[in-house]
Protein backbone atom coordinates (compact mmCIF):
# COMPACT_ATOMS: atom_id res chain seq x y z
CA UNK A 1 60.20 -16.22 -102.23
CA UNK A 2 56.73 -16.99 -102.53
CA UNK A 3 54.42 -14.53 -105.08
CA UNK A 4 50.59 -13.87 -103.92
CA UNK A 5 49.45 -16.53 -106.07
CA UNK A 6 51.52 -19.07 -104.09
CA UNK A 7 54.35 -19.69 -106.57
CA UNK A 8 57.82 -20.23 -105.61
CA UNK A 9 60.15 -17.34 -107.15
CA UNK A 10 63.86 -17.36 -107.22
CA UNK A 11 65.63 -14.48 -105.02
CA UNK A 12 67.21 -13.01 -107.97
CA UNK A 13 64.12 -11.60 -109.46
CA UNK A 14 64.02 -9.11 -107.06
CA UNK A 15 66.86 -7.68 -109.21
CA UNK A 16 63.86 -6.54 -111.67
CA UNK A 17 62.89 -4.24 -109.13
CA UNK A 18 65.91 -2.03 -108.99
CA UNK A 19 65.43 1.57 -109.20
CA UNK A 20 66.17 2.16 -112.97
CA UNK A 21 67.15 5.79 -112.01
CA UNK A 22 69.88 4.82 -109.31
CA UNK A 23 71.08 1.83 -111.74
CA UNK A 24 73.04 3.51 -114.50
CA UNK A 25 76.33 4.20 -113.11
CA UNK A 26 76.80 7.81 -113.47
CA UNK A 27 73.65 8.74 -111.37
CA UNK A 28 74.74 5.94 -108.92
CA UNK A 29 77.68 7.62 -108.52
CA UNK A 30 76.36 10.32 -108.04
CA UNK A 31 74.38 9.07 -105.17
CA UNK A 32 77.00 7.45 -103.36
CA UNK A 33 79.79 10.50 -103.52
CA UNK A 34 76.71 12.81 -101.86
CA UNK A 35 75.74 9.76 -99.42
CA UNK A 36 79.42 10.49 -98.04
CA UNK A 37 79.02 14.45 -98.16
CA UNK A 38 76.81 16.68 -96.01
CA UNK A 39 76.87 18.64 -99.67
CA UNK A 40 79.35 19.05 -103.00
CA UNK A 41 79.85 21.29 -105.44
CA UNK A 42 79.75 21.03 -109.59
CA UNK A 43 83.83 20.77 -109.34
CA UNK A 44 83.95 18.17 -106.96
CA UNK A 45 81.54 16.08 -108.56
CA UNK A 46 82.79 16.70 -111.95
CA UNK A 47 86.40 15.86 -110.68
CA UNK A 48 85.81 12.81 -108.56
CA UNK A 49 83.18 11.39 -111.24
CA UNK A 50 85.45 12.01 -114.14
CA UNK A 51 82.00 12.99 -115.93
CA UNK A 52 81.82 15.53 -118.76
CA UNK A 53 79.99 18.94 -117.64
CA UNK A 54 77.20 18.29 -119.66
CA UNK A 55 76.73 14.59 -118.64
CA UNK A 56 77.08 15.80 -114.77
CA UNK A 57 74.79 18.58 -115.45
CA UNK A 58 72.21 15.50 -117.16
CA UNK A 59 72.19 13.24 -114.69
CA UNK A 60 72.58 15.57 -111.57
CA UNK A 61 68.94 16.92 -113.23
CA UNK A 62 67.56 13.52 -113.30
CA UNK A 63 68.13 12.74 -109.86
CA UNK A 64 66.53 16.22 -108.95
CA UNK A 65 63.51 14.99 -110.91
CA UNK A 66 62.88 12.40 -109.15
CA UNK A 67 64.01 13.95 -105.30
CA UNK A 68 66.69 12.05 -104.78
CA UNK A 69 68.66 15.16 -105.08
CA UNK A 70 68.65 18.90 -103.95
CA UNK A 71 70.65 21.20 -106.18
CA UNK A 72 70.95 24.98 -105.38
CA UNK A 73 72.78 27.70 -107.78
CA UNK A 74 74.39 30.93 -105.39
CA UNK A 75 76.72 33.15 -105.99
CA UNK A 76 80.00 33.32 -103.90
CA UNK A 77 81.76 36.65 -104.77
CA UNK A 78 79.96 37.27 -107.51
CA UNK A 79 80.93 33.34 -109.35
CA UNK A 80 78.17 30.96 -109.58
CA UNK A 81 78.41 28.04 -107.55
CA UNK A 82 76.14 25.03 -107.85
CA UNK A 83 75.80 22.95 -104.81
CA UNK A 84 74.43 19.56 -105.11
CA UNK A 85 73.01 17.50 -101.65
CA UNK A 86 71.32 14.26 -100.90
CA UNK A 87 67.77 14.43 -99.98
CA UNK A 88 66.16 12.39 -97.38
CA UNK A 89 64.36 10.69 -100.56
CA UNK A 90 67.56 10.13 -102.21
CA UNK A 91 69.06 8.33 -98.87
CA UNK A 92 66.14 6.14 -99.00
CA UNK A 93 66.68 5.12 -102.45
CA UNK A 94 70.01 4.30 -102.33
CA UNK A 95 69.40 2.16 -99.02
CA UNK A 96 66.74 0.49 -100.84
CA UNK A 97 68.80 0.03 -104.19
CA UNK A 98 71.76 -1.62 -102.50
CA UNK A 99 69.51 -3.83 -100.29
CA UNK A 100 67.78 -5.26 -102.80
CA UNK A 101 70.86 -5.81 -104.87
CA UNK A 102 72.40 -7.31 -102.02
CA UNK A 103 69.86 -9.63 -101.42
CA UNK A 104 69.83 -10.45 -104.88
CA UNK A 105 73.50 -11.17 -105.32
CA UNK A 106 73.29 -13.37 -101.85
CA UNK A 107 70.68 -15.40 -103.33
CA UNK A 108 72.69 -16.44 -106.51
């Protein structure tokens, strides 16, 4: 990989440019379980993560932050229900996340 000044660079660097948001591994998983989904709710996150309420509830909030996530709160027969889906944004990201760590691994 060449930089604009003209210097070689290794492939691996472009490791540095991961999306720090999608890298820890809670919000990654996150990402991916909803990638699979047309849309999930709090339990099904919380049981397929294995994620405490509060650090679901934390990261899930993150994500929305930054649009990679859509979360809406309803009621279904009177119990809340929090529904979490991936946003066009948040496909995006993850494509772009596990590109460039592809590319990066490939390189090594």
């Amino acid at each position: 990989m060449r930089t604009d000044d003209g210097a070689d660079r290794h492939p691996v660097r472009r490791i540095l440019t991961l999306d720090r948001t999608i890298h820890e591994p809670a919000r990654l998983a996150l990402l991916i379980l909803l990638a699979s989904v047309d849309e999930a709710d709090f339990l099904y996150l919380l049981d397929e993560t294995g994620l405490s309420r509060g650090n679901l509830s934390s990261h899930a909030s993150k994500l929305e932050q930054v649009g990679y996530i859509g979360i809406d709160k309803l009621f279904v027969d009177k119990i809340p229900r929090t529904v979490y889906r991936l946003t066009d944004a948040g496909a995006q990201a993850l494509s772009d996340y596990r590109r460039t760590l592809v590319e990066s691994l490939s390189s090594s």
